[in-house]
N, C-alpha and C. Protein backbone atom coordinates (compact mmCIF):
# COMPACT_ATOMS: atom_id res chain seq x y z
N UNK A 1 -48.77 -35.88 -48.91
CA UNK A 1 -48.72 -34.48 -49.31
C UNK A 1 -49.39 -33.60 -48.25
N UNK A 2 -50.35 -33.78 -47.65
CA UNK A 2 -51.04 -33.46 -46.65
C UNK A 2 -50.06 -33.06 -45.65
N UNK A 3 -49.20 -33.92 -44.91
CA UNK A 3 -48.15 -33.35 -43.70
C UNK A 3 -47.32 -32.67 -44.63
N UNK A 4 -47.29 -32.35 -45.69
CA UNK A 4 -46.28 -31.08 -45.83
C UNK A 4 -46.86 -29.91 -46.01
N UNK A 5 -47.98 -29.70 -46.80
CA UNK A 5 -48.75 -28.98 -46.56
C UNK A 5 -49.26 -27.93 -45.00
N UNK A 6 -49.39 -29.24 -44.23
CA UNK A 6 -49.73 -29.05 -42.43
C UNK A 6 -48.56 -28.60 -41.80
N UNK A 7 -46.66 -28.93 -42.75
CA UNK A 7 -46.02 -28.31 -42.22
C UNK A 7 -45.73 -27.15 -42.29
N UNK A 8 -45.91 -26.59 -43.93
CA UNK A 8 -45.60 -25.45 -44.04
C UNK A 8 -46.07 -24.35 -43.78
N UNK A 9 -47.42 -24.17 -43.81
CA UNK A 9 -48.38 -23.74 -43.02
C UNK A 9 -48.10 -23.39 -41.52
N UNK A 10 -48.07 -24.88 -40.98
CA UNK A 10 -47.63 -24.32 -39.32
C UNK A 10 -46.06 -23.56 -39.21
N UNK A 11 -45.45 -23.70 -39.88
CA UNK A 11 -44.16 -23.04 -40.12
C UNK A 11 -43.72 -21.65 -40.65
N UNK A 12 -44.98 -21.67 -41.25
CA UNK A 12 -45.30 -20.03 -42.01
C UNK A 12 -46.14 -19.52 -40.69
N UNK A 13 -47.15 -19.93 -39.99
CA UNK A 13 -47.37 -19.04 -39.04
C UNK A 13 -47.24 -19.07 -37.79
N UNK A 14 -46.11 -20.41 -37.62
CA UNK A 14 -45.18 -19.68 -36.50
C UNK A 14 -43.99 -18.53 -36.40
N UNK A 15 -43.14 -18.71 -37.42
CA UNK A 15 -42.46 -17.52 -37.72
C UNK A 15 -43.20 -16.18 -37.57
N UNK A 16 -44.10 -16.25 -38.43
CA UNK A 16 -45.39 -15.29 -38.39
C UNK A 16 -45.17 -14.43 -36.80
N UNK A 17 -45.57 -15.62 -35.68
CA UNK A 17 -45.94 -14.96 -34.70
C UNK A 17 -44.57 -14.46 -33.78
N UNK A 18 -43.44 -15.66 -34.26
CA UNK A 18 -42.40 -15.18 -33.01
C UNK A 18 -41.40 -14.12 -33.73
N UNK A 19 -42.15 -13.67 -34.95
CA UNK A 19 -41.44 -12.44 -35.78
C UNK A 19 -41.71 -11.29 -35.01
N UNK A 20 -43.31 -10.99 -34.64
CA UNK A 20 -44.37 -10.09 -34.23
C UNK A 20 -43.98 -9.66 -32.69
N UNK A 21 -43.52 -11.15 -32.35
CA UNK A 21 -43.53 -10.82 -30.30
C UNK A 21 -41.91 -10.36 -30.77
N UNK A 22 -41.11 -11.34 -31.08
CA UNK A 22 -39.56 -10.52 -31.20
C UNK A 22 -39.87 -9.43 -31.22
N UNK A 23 -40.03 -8.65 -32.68
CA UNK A 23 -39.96 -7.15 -33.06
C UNK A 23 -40.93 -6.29 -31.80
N UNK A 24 -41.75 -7.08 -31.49
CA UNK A 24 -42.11 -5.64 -30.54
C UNK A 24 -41.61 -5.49 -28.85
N UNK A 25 -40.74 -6.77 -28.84
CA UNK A 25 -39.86 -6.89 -27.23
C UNK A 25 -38.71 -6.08 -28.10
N UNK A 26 -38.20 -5.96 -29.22
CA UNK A 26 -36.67 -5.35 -29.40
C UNK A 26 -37.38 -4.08 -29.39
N UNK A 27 -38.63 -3.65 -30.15
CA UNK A 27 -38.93 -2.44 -29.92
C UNK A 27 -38.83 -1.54 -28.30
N UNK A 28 -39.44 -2.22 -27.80
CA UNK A 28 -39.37 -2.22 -26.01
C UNK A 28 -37.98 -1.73 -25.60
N UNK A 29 -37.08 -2.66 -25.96
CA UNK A 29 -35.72 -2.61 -25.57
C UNK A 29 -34.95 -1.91 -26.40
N UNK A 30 -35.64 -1.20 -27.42
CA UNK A 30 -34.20 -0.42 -28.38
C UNK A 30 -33.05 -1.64 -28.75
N UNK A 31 -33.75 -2.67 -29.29
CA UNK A 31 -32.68 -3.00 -29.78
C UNK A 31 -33.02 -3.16 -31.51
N UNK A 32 -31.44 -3.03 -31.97
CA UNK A 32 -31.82 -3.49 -33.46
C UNK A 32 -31.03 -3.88 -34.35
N UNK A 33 -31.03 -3.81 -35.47
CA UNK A 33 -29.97 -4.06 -36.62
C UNK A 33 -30.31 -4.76 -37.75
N UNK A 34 -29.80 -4.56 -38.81
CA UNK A 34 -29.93 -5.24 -40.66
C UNK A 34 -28.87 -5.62 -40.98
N UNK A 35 -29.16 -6.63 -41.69
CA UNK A 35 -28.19 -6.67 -42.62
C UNK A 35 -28.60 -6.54 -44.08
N UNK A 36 -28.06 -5.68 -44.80
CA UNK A 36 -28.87 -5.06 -46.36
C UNK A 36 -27.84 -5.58 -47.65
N UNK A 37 -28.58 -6.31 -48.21
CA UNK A 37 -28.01 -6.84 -49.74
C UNK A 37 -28.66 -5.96 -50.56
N UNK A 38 -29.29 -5.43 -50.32
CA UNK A 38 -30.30 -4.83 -51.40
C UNK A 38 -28.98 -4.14 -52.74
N UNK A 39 -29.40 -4.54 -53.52
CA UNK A 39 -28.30 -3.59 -54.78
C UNK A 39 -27.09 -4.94 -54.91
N UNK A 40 -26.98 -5.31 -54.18
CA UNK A 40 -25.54 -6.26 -54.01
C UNK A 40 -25.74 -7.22 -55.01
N UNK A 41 -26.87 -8.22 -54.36
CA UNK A 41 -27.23 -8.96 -55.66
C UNK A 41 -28.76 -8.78 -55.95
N UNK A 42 -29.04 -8.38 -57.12
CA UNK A 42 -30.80 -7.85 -57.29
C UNK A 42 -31.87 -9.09 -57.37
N UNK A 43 -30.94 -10.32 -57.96
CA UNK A 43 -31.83 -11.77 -58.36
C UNK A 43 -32.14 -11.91 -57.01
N UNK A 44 -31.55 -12.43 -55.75
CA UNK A 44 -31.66 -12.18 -54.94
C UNK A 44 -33.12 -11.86 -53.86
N UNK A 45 -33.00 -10.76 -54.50
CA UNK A 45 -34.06 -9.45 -53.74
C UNK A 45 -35.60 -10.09 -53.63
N UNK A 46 -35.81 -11.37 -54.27
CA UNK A 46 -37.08 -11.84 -54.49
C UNK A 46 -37.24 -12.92 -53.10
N UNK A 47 -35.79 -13.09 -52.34
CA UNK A 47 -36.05 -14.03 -51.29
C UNK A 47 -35.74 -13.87 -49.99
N UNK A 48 -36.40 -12.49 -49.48
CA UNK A 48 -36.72 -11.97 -48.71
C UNK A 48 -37.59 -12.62 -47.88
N UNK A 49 -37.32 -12.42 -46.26
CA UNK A 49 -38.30 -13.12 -45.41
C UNK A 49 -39.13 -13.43 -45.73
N UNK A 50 -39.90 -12.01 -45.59
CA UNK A 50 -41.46 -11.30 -45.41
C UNK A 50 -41.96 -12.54 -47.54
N UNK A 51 -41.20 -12.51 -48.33
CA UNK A 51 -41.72 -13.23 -49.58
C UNK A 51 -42.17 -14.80 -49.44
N UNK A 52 -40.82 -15.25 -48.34
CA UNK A 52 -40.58 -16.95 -48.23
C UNK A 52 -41.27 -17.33 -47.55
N UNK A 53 -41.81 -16.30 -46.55
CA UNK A 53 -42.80 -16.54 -45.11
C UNK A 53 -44.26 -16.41 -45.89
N UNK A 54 -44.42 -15.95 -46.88
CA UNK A 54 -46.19 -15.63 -47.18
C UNK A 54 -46.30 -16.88 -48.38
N UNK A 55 -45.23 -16.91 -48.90
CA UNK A 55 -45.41 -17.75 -50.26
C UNK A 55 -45.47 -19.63 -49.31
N UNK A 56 -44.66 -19.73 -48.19
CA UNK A 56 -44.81 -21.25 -47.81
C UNK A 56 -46.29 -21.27 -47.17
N UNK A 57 -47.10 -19.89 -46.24
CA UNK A 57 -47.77 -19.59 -45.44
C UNK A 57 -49.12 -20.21 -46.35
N UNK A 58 -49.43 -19.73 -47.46
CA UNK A 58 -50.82 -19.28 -48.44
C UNK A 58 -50.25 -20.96 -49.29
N UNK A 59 -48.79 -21.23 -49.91
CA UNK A 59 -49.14 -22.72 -49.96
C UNK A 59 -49.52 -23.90 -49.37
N UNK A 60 -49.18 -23.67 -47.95
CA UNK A 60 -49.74 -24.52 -47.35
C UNK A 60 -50.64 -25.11 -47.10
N UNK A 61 -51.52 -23.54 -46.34
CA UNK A 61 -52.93 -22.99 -46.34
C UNK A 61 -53.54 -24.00 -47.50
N UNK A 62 -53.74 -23.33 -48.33
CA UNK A 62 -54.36 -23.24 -49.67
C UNK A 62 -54.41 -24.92 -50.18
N UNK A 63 -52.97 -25.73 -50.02
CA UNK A 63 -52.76 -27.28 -50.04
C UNK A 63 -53.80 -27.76 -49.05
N UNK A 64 -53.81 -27.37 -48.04
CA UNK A 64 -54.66 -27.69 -46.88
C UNK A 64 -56.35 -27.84 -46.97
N UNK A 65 -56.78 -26.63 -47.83
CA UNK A 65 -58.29 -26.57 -48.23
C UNK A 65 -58.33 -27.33 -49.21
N UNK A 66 -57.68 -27.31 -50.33
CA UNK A 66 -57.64 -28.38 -51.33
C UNK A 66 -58.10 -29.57 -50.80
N UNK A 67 -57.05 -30.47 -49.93
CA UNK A 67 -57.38 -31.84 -49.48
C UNK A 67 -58.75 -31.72 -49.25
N UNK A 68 -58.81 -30.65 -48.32
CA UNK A 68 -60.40 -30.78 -47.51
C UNK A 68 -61.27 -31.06 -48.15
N UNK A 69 -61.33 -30.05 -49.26
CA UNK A 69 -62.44 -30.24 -50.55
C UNK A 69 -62.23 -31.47 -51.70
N UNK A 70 -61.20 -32.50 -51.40
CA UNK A 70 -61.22 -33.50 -51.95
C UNK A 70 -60.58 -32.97 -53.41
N UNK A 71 -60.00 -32.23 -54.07
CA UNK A 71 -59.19 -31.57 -55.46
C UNK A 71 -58.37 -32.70 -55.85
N UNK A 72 -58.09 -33.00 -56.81
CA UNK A 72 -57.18 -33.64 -57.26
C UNK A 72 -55.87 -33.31 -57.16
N UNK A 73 -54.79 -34.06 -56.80
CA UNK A 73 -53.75 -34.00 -56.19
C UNK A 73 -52.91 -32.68 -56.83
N UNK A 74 -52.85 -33.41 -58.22
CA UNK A 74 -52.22 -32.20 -59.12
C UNK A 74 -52.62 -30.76 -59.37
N UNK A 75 -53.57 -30.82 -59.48
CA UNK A 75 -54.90 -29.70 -59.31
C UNK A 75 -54.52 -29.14 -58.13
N UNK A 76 -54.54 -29.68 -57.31
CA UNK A 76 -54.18 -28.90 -55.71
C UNK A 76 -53.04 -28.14 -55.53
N UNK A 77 -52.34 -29.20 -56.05
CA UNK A 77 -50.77 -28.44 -56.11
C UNK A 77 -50.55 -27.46 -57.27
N UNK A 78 -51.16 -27.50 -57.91
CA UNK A 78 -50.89 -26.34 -58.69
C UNK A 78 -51.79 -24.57 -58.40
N UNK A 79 -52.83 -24.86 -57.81
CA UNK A 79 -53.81 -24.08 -57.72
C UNK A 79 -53.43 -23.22 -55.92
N UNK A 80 -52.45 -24.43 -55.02
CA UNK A 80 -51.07 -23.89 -54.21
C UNK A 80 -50.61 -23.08 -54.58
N UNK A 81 -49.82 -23.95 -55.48
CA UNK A 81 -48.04 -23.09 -55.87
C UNK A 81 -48.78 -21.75 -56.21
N UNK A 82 -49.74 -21.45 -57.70
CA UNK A 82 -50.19 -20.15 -57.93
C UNK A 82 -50.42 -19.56 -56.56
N UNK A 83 -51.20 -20.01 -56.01
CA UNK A 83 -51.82 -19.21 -54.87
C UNK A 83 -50.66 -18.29 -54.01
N UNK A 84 -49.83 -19.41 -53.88
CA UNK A 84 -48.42 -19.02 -52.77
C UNK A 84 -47.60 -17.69 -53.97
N UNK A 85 -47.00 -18.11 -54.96
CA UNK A 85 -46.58 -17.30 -55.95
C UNK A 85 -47.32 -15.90 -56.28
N UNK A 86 -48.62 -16.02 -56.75
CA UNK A 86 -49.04 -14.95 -56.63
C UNK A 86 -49.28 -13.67 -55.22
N UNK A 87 -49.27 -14.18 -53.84
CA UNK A 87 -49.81 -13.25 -53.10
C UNK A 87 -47.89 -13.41 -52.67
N UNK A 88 -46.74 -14.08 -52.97
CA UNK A 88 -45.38 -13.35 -52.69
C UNK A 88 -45.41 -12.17 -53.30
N UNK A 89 -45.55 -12.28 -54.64
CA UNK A 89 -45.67 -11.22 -55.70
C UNK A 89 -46.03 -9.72 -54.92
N UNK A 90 -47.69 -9.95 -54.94
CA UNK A 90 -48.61 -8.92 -54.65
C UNK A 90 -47.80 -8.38 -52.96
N UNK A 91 -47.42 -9.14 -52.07
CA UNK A 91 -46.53 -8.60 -50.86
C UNK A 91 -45.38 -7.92 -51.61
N UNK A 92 -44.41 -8.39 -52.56
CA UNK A 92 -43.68 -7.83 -52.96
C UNK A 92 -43.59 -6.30 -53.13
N UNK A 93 -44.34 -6.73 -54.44
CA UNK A 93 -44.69 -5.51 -55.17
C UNK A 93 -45.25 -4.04 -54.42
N UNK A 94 -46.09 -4.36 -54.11
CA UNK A 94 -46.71 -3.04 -53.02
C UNK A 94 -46.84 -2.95 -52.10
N UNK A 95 -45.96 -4.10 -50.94
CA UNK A 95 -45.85 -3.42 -49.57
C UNK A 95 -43.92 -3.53 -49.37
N UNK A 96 -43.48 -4.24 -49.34
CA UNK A 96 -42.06 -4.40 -49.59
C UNK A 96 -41.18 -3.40 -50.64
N UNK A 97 -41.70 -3.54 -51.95
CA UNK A 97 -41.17 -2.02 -52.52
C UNK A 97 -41.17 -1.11 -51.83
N UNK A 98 -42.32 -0.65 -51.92
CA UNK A 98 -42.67 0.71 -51.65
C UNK A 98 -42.15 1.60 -50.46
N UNK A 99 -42.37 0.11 -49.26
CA UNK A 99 -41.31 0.54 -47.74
C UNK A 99 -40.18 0.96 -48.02
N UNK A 100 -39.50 -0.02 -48.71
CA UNK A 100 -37.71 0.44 -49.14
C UNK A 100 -37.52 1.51 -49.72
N UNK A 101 -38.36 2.21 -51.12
CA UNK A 101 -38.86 3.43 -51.45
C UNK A 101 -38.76 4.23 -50.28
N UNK A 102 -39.54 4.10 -49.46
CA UNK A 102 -39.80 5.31 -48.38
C UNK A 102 -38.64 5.47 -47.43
N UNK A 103 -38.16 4.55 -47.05
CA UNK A 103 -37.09 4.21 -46.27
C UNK A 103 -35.80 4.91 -46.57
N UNK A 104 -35.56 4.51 -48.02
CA UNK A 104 -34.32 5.56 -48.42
C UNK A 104 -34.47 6.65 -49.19
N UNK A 105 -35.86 7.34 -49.15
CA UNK A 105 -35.27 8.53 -49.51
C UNK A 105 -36.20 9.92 -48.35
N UNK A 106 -36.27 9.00 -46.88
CA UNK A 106 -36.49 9.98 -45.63
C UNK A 106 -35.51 10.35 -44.90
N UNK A 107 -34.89 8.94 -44.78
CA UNK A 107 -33.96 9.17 -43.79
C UNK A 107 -32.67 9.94 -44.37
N UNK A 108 -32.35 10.81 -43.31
CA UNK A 108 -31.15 11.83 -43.67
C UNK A 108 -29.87 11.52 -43.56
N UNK A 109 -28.53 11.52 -44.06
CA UNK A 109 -27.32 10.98 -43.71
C UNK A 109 -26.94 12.31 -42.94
N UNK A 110 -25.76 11.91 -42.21
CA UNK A 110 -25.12 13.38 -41.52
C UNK A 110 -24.39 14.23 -42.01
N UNK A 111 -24.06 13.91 -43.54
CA UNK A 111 -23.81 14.76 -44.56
C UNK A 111 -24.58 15.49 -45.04
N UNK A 112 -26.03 15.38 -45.19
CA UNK A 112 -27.22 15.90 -45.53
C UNK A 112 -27.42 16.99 -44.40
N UNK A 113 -27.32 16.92 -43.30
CA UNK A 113 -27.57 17.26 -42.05
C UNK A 113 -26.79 19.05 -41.89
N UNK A 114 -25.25 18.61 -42.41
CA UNK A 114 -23.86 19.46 -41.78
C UNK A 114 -24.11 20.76 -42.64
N UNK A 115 -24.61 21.59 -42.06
CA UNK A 115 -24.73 22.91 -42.26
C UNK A 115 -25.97 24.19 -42.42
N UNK A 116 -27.00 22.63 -42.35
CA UNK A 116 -28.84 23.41 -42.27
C UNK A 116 -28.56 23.87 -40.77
N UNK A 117 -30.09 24.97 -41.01
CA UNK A 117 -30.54 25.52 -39.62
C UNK A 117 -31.25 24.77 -38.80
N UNK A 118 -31.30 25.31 -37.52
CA UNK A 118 -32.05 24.27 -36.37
C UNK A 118 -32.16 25.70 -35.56
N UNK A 119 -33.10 25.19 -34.91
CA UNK A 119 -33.67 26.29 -33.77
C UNK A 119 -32.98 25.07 -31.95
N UNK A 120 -32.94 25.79 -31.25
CA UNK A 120 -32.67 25.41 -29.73
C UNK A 120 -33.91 24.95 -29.59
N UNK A 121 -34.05 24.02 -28.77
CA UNK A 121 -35.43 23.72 -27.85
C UNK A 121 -35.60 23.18 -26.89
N UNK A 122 -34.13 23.17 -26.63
CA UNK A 122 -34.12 23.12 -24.88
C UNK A 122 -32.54 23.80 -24.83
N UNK A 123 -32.32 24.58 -23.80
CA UNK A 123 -31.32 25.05 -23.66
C UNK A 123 -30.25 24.08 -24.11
N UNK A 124 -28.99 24.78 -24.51
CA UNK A 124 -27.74 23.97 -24.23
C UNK A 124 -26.95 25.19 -23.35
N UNK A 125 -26.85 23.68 -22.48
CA UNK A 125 -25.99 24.48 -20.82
C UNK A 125 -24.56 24.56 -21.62
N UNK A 126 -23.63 25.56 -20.71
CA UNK A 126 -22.36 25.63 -20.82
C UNK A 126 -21.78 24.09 -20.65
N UNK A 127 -20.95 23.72 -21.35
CA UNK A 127 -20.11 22.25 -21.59
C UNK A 127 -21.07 21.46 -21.49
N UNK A 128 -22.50 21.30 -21.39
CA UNK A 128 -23.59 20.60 -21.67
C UNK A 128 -24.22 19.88 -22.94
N UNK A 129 -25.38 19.72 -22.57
CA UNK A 129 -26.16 19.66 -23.81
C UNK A 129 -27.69 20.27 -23.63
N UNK A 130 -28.27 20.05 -24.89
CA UNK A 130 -29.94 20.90 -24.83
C UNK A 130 -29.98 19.72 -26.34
N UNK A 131 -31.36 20.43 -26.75
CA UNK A 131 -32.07 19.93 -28.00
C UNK A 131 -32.42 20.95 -28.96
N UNK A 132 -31.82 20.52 -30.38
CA UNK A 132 -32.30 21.42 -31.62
C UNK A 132 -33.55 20.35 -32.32
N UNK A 133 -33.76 21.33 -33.17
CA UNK A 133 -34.82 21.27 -33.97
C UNK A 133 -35.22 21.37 -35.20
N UNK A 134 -34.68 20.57 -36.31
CA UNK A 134 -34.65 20.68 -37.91
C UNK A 134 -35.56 20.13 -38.50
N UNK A 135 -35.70 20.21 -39.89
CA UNK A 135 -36.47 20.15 -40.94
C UNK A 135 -35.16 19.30 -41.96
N UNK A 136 -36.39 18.34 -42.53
CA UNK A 136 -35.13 17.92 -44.07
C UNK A 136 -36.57 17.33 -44.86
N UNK A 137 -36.66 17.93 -46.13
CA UNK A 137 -37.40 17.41 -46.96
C UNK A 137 -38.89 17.33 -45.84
N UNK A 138 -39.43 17.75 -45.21
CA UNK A 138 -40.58 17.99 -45.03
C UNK A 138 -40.88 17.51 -43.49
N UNK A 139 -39.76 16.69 -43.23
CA UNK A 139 -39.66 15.63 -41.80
C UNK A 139 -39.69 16.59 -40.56
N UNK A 140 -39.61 16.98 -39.59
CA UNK A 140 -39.11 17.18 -38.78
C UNK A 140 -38.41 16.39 -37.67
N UNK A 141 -37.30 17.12 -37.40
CA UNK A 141 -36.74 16.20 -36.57
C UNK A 141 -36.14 16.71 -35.12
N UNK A 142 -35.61 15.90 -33.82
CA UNK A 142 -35.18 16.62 -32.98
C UNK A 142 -34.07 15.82 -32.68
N UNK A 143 -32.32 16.32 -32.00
CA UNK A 143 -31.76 15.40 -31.70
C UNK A 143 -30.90 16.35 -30.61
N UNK A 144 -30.13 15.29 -29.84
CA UNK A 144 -29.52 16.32 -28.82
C UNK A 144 -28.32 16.99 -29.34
N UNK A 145 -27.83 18.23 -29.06
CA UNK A 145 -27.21 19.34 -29.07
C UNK A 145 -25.78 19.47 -28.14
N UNK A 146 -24.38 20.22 -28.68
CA UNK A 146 -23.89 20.87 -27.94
C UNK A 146 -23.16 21.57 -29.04
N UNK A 147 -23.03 22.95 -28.16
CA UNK A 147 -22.22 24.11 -28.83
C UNK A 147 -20.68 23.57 -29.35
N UNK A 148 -20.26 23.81 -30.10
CA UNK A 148 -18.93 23.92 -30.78
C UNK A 148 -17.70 23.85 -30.11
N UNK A 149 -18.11 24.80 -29.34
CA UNK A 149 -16.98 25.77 -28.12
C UNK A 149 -17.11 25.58 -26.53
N UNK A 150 -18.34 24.80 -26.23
CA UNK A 150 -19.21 24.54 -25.49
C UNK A 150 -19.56 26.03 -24.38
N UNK A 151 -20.24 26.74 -25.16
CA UNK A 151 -20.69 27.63 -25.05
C UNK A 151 -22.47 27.31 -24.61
N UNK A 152 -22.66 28.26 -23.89
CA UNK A 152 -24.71 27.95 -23.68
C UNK A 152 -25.23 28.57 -24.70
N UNK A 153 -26.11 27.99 -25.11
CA UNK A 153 -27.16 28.66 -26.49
C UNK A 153 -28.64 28.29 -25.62
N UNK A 154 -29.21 29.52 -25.23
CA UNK A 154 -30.44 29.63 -25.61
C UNK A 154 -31.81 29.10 -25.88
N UNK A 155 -32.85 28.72 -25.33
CA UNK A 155 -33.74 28.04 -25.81
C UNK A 155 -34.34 29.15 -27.15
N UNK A 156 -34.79 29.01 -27.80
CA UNK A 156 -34.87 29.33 -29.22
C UNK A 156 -34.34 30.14 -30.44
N UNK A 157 -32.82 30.21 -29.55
CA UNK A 157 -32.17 30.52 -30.52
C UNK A 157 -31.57 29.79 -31.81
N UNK A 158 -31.48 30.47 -33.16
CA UNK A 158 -31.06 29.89 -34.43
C UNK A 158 -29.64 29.15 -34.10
N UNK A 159 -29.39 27.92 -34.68
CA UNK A 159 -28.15 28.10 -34.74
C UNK A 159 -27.93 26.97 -36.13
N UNK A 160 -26.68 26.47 -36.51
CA UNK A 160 -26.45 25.81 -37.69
C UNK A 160 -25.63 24.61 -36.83
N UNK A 161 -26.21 23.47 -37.59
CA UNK A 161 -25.43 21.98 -37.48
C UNK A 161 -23.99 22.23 -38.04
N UNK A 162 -22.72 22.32 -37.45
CA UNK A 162 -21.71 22.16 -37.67
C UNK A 162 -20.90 20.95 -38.05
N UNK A 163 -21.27 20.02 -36.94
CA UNK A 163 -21.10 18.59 -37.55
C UNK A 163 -21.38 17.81 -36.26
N UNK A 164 -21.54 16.44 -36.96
CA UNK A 164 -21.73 15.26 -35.93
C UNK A 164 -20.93 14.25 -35.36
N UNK A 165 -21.11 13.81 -34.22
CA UNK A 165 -20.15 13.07 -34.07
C UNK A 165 -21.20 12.22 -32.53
N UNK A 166 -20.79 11.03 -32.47
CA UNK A 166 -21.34 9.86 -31.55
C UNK A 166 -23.19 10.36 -31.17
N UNK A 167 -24.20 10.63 -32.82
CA UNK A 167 -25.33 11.30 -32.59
C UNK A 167 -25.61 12.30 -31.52
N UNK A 168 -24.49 13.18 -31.51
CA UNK A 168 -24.47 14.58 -30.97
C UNK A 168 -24.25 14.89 -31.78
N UNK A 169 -25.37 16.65 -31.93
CA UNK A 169 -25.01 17.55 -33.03
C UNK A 169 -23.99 18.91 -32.48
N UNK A 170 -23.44 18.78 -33.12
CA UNK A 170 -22.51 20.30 -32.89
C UNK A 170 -23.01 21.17 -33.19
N UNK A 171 -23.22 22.37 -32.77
CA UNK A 171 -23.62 23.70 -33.11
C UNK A 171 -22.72 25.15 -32.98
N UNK A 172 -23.15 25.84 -34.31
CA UNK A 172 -22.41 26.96 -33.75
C UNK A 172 -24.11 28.48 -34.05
N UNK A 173 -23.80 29.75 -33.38
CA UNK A 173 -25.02 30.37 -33.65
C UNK A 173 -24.73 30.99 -34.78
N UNK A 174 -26.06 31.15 -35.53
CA UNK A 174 -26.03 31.98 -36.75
C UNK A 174 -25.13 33.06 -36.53
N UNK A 175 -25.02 33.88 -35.89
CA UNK A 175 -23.89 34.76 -35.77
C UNK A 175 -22.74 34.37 -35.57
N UNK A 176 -22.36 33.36 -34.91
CA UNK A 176 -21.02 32.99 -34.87
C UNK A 176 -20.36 32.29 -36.73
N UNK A 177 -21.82 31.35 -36.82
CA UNK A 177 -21.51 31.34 -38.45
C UNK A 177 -20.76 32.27 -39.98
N UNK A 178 -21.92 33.22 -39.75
CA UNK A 178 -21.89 34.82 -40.34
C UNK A 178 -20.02 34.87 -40.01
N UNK A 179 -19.96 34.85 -38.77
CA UNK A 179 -18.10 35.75 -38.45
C UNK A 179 -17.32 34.52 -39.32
N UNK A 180 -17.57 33.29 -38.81
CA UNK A 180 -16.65 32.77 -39.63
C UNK A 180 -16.54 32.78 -41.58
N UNK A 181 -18.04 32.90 -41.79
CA UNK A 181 -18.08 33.11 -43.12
C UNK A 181 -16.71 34.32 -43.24
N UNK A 182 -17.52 35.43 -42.77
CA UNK A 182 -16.45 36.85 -43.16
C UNK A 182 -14.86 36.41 -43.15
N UNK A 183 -14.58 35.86 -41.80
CA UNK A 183 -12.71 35.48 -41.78
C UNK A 183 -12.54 34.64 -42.92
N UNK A 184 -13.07 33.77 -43.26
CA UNK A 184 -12.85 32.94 -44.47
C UNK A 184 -13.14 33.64 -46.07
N UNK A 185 -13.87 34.29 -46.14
CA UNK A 185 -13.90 35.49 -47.49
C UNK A 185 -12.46 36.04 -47.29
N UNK A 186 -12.29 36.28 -45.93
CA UNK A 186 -10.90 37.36 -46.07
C UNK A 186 -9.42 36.60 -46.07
N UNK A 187 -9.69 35.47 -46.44
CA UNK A 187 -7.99 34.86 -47.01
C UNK A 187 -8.05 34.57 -48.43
């Protein structure tokens, strides 16, 4: 029982570490991607990395001090499994929720996006680009810019997200907005 213990353990915190160096070389490199079940199947939702990685990590562990301290076999293994079970849980519950919580209800879709104001904040050149500057639910945000018509706008002038396309925002200026409002009242 001991080498499984010694395996899972070393197995829980190797993942551990080549999770840590991965994610912060893809960070480096902009690279990324998910794949999300979440909602798809909910039973599921309990066997998540970050759950399978702490629950084998803390049984192991925990199997491991047992022996040391001489526990009775059964005793050990049970006073494991709780151990591992309970701190999946407690990861669960309040750091894993709560992220996903935050996660989907910051981020903005580009439907959310198509028609708020933004200020310029770096010019947009004629057939160019520049940078606007929005707000959603409290965030601020900045992304690159080009006029509609590809027209130059201004460093701090107003203008409205028209729509998006390959994370370029389209813009047209509050005044150009305003005219189209009016032609469209008038059919």
């Amino acid at each position: 029982m001991e080498n499984i213990y010694k395996i899972l353990f070393t197995v829980g915190l190797a993942y551990t570490a080549i999770t840590t160096i991965l994610g912060a070389a893809f960070d480096v490199f902009d690279i990324g991607g998910d794949i999300d079940l979440d909602g798809d199947l909910p039973l599921l939702n309990i066997f998540k990395p970050i759950n399978i990685v702490s629950f084998i990590t803390v049984f192991g562990g925990v199997g491991l001090i047992g022996i040391k301290n001489e526990l009775n076999q059964a005793i050990n293994f049970c006073i494991a499994l709780g151990s591992g079970l309970i701190v999946s849980f407690l990861i669960n519950r309040f750091i894993v929720i709560p992220l996903q919580k935050a996660e989907n209800t910051s981020a903005p879709t580009n439907e959310d996006l198509i028609g708020l104001k933004a200020t310029v904040i770096t010019t947009i050149f004629e057939n160019g680009f520049g940078t606007i500057s929005y707000s959603f639910k409290g965030n601020k945000y900045t992304s690159p810019a080009k006029h509609l018509e590809g027209k130059e706008v201004k460093k701090g002038e107003k203008v409205r997200i028209w729509e998006i396309r390959d994370k370029v925002f389209y813009v047209l200026t509050l005044n150009e907005t305003s005219e189209i409002k009016k032609f469209l009242n008038m059919k």
